[in-house]
Protein backbone atom coordinates (compact mmCIF):
# COMPACT_ATOMS: atom_id res chain seq x y z
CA UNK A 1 21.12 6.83 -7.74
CA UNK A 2 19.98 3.12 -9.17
CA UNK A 3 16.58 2.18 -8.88
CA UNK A 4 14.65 0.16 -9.53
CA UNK A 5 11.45 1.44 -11.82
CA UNK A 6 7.80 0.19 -12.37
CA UNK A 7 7.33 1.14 -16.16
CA UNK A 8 4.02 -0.21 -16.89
CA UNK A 9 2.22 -4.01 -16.12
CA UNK A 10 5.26 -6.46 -15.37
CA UNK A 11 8.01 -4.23 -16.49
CA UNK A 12 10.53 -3.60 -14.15
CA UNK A 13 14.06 -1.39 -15.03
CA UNK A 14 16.99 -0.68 -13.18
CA UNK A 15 18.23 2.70 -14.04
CA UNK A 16 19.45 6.02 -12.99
CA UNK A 17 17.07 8.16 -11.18
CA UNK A 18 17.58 11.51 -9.20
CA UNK A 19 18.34 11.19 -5.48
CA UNK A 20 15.32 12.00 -3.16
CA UNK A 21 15.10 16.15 -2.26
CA UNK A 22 14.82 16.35 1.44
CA UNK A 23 11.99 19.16 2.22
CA UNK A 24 10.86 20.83 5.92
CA UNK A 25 11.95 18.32 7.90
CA UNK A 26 12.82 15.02 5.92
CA UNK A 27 15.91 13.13 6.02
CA UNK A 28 18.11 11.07 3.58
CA UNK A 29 18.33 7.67 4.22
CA UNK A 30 20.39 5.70 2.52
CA UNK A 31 18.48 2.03 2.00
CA UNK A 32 20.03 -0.96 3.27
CA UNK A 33 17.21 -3.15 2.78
CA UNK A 34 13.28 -3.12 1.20
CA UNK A 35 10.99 -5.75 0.94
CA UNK A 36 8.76 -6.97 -1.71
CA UNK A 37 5.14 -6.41 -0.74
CA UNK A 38 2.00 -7.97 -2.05
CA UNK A 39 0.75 -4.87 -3.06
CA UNK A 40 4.08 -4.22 -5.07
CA UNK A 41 2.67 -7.59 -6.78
CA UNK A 42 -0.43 -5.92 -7.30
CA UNK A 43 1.08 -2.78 -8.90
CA UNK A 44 3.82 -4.53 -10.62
CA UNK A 45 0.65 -6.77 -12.84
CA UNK A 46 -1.07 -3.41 -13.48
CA UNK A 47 -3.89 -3.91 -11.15
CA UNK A 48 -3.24 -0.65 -8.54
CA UNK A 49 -4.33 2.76 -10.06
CA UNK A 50 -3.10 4.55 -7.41
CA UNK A 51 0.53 3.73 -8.67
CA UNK A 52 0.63 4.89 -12.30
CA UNK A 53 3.75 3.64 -13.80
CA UNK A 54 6.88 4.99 -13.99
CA UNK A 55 7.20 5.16 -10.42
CA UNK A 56 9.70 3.44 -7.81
CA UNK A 57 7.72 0.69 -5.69
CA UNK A 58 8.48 -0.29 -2.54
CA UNK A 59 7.55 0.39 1.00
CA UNK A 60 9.28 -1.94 3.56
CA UNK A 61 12.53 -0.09 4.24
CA UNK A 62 15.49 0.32 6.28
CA UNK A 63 18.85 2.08 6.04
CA UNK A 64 20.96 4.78 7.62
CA UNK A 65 19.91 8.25 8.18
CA UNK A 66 23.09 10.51 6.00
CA UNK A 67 22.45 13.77 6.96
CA UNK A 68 21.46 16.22 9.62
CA UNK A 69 22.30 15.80 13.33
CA UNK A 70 20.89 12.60 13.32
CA UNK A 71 23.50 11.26 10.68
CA UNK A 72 24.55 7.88 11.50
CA UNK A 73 21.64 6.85 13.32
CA UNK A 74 19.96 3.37 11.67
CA UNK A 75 16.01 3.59 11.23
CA UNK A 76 13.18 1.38 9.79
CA UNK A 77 10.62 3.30 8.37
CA UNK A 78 6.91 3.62 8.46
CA UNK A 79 5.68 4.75 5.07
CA UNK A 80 2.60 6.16 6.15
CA UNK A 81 2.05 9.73 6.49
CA UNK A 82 -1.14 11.42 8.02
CA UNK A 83 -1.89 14.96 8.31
CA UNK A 84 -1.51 15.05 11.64
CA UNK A 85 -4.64 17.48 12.63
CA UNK A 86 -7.83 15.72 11.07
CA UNK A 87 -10.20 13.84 13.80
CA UNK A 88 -8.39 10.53 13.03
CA UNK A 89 -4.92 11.17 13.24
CA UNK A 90 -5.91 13.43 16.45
CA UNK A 91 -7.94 10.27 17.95
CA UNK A 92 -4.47 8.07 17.27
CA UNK A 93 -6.04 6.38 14.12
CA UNK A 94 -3.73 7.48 11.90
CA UNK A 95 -3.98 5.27 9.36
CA UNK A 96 -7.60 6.54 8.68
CA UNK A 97 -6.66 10.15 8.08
CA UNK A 98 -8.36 11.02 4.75
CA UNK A 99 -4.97 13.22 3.57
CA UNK A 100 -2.64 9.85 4.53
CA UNK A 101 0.02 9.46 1.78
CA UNK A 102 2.41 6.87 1.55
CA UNK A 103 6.08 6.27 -0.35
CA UNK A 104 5.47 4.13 -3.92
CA UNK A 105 2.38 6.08 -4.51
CA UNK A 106 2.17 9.80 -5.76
CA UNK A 107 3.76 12.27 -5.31
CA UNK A 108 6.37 9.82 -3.35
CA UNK A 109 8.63 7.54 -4.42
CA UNK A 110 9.14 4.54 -2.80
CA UNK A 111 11.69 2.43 -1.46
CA UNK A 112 12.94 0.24 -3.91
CA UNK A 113 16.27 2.33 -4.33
CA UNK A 114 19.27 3.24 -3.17
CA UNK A 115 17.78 6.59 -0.94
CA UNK A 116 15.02 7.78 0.52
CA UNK A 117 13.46 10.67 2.47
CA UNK A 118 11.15 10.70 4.72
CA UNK A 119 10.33 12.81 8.03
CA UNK A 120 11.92 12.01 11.43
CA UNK A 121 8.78 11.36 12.82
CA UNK A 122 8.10 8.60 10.44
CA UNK A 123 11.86 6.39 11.94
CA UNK A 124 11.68 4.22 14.27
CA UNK A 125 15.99 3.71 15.23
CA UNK A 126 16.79 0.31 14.59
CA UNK A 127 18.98 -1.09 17.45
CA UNK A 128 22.85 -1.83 17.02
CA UNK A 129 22.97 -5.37 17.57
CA UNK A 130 19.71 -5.96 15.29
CA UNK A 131 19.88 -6.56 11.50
CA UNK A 132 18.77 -4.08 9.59
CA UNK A 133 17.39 -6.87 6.91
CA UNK A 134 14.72 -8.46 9.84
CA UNK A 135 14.36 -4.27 10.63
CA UNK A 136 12.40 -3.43 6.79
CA UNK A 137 10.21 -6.13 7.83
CA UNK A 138 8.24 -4.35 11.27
CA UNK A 139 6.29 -2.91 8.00
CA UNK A 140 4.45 -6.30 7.48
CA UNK A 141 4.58 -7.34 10.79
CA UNK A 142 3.06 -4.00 11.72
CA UNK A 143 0.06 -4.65 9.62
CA UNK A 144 -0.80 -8.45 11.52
CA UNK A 145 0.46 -6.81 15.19
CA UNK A 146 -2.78 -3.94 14.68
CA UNK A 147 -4.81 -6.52 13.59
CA UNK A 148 -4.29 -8.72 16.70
CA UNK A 149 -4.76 -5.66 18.84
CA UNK A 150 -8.42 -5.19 17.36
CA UNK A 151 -9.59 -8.84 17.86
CA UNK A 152 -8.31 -8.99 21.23
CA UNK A 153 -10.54 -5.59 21.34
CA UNK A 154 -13.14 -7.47 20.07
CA UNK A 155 -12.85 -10.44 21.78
CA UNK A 156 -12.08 -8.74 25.26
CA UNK A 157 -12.44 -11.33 28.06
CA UNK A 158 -12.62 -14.06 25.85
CA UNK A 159 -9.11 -13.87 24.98
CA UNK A 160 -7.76 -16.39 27.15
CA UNK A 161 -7.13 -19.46 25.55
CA UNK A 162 -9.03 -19.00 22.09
CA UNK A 163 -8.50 -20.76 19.21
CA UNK A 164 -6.39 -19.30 16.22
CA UNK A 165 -6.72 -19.67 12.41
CA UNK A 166 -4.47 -17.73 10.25
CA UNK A 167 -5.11 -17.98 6.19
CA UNK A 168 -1.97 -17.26 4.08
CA UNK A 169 1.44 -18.46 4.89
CA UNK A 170 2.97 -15.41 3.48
CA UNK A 171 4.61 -12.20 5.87
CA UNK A 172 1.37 -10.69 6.52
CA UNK A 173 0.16 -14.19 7.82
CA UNK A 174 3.41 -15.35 9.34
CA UNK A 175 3.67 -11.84 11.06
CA UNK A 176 -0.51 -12.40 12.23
CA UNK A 177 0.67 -16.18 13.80
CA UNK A 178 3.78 -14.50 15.47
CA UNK A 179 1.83 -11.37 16.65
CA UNK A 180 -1.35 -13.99 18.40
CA UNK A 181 1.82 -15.32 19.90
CA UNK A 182 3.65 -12.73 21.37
CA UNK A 183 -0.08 -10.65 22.53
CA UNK A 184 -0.62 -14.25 24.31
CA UNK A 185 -2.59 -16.81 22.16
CA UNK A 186 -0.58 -19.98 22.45
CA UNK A 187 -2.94 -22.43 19.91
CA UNK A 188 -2.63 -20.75 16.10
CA UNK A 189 -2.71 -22.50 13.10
CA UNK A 190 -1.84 -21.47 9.71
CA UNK A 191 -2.97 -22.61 6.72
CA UNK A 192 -0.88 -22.00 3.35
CA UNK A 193 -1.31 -23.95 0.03
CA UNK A 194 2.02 -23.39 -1.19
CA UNK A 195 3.54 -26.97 -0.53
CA UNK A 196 7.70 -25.02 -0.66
CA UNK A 197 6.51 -22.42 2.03
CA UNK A 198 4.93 -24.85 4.35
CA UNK A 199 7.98 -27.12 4.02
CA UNK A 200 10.32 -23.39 4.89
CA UNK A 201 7.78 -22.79 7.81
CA UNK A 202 7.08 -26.02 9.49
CA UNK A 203 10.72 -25.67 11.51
CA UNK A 204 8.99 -23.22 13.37
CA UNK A 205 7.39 -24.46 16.65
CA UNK A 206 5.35 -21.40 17.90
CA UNK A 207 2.43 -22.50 15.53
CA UNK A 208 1.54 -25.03 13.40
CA UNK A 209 1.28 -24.94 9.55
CA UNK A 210 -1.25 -27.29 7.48
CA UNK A 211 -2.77 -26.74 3.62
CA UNK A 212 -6.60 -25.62 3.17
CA UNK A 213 -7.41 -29.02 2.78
CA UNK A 214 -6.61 -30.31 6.31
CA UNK A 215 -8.52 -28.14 7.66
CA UNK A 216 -11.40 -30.51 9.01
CA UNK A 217 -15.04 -29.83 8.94
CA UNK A 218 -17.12 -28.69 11.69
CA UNK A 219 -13.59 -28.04 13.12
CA UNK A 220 -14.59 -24.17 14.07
CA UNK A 221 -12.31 -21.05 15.45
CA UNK A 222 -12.91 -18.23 17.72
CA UNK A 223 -10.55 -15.82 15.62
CA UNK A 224 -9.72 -16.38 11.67
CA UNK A 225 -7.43 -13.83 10.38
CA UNK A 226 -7.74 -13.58 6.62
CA UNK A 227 -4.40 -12.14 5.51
CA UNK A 228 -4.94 -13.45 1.55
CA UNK A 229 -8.21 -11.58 0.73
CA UNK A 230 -9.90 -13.54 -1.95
CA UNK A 231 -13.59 -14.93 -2.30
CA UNK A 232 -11.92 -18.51 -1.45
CA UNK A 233 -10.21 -17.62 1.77
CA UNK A 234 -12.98 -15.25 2.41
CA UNK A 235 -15.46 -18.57 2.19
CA UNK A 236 -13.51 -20.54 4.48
CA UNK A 237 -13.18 -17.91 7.29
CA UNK A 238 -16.90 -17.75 7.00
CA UNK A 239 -17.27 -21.66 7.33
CA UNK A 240 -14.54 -22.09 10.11
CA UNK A 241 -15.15 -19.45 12.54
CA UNK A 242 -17.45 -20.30 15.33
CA UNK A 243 -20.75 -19.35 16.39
CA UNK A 244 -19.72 -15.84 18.02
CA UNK A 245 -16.57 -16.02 16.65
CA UNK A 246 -14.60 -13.07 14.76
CA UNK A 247 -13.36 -12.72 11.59
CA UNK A 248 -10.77 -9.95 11.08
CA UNK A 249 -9.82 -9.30 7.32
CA UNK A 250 -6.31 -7.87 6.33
CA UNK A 251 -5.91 -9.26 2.57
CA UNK A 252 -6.82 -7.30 -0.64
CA UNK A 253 -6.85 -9.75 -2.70
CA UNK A 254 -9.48 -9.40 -4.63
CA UNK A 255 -13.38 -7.13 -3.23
CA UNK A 256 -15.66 -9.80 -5.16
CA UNK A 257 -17.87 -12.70 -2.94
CA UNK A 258 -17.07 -15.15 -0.57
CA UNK A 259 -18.33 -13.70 2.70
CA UNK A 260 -21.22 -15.94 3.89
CA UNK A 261 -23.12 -13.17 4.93
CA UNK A 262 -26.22 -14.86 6.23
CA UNK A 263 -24.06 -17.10 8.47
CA UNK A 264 -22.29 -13.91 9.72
CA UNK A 265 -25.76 -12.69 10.68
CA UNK A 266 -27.44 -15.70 12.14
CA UNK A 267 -24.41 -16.34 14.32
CA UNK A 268 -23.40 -13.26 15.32
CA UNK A 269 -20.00 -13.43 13.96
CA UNK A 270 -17.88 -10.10 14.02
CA UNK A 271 -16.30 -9.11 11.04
CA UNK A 272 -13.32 -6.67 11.11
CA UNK A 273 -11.80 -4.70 8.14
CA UNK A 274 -8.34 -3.75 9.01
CA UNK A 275 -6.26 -1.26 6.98
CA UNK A 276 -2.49 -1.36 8.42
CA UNK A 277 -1.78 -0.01 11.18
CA UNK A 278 -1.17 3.23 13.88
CA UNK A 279 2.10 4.92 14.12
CA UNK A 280 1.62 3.42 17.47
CA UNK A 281 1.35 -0.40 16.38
CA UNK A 282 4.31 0.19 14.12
CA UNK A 283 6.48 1.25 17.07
CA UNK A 284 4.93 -1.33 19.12
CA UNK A 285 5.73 -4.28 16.74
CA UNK A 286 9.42 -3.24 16.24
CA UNK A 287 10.04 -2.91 19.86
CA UNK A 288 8.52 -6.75 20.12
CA UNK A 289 10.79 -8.18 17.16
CA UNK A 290 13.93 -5.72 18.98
CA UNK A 291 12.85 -7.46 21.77
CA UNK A 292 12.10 -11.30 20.64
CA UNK A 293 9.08 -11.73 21.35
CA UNK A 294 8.34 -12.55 17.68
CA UNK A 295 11.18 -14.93 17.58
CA UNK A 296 13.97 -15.12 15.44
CA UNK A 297 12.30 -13.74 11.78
CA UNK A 298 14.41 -15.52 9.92
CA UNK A 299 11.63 -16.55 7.58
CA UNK A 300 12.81 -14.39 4.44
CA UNK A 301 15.05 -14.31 1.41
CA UNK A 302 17.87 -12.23 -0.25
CA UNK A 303 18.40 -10.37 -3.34
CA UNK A 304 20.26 -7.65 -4.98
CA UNK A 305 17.83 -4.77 -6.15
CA UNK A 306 19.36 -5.15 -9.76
CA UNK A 307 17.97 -8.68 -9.77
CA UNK A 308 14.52 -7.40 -8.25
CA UNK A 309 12.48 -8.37 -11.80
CA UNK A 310 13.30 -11.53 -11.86
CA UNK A 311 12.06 -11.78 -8.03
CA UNK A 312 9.17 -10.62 -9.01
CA UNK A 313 8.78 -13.19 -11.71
CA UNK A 314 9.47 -15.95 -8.92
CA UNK A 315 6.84 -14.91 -6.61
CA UNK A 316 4.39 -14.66 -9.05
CA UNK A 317 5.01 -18.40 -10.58
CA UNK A 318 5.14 -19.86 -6.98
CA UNK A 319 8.78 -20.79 -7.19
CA UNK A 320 9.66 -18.84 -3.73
CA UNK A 321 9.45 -20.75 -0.14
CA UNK A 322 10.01 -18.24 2.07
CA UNK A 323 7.35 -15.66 2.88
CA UNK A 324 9.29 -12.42 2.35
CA UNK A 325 11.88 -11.23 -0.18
CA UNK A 326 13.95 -8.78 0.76
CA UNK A 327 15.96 -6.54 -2.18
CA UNK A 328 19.82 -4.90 -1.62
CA UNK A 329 20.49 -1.83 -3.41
């Protein structure tokens, strides 16, 4: 099969590589559509040790299952796997299990390909009448939909009509603004320097997009959702949340600074770390985009796989408006 191959920091092949072996109870999938993921980014500039080059990237996938009775059927799927016995996974917080593995690190490839196997538990069947392109993305979307579910957690009876500020216009964000939306916040805000992707994402209505700079002072929030990660963005959740408010933190951008700490403590604001997402949140944001309550998604972009380095290249000069690439094998 073609693939496409991380071969050390920002080198990128498309070659020949040997189809996925299906073991215990995997399935082929043949990949219809992956997405390019920050962390790809993060891999693709040498900065992730836990993806030693060469090794396929790429963990926002779709495509049709091509073997076994379920042949036929199309699936998005969730790239994590957890043990399945340890006190987290057994407590339905998967995505803590200490075992988890996921596709595009050891000893699994990833997604950026032409197949792919991985178990049945792990699909989620994709509807007939709903692209398989907007169907790799309940991935990302996943990630913001689990981190909604914890501030409403947090925020419990406060919920009703807060105040929403989401930092980062890219999917992780977008998916954040749409997930508030749909879990019933009605006033979000995002904020996204990128001048191209707030012209792509002011068109939609459900939220409103401004830079960092308009954000006015003593302006405060009772939920900021980081979804960049860096001492910057990490400052101004810190300065805009209110008194009481909660901060909930998906971006790994970068672990140094920026957290006003003292602030946090004098005004007892929460502060949430939030890795992904259950196998329940995944199935519970696809059956909210299969169902449209996250609107139309048409907030992405289209490549072939073969043309996936020079994709990369885009992202990482700024040249790309929309929040999400997605690659064709």
């Amino acid at each position: 099969m073609k693939a496409l191959v991380y071969k050390g920091p920002g080198q990128l092949v498309f070659q020949e590589m040997p189809r996925p072996i299906t073991i215990d109870e995997e399935k082929l999938i043949k990949i219809d559509s992956v997405g390019i993921c920050g962390s790809d980014m993060h891999a693709f500039l040498g900065h992730d040790e836990r993806r030693p080059a060469p090794l396929i990237l790429g963990h926002e996938v779709s495509g049709t299952i091509v073997d076994g009775l379920q042949k036929g059927q199309r699936v998005t799927v969730n790239p994590l796997v957890g043990c399945g016995h340890c006190p987290a996974c057994v407590s339905g917080r998967d995505n803590l299990c200490p075992d988890r593995k996921i596709i595009s690190m050891p000893p699994k490839e990833g997604g950026f390909a032409q197949y792919l196997s991985m178990r049945m538990g792990n699909l989620t069947v994709v509807p007939d009448e709903f692209s398989l392109e907007k169907a790799c993305m309940v991935e990302p979307i996943a990630c913001g939909w689990h981190a909604v579910r914890l501030a409403k957690a947090a925020l419990s009876s406060q919920w009703d009509g807060i105040r929403a500020l989401v930092i980062g216009g890219g999917a992780i964000g977008v998916g954040s603004a749409l997930s508030l939306i749909a879990q019933g916040i009605q006033n979000v805000t995002v904020t996204e320097p990128n001048e191209k992707r707030r012209k792509f994402l002011s068109p939609e209505n459900s939220f409103s997009v401004i830079s960092p700079g308009e954000l006015a002072d003593n302006d405060y929030y009772d939920l900021v959702i980081d979804a960049v990660g860096y001492a910057p963005t990490r400052a101004t959740a810190s300065k805009v949340v209110r008194p009481g408010g909660v901060i909930v933190h998906i971006g790994l951008g970068s672990a140094e600074d920026g957290l006003d700490i003292r602030r946090v403590t004098l005004q007892e604001i929460m502060f949430i770390g939030t890795y992904t997402y259950t196998a329940a949140d995944f199935r519970a944001a696809a059956a909210a985009m299969f169902d449209g309550r996250l609107g139309a998604l048409e907030w992405y972009e289209v490549r072939p796989l073969e043309n996936g380095a020079h994709a990369f290249s885009d992202i990482r000069q700024g040249q790309v408006a929309a929040p999400k690439i997605i690659l064709k094998p």
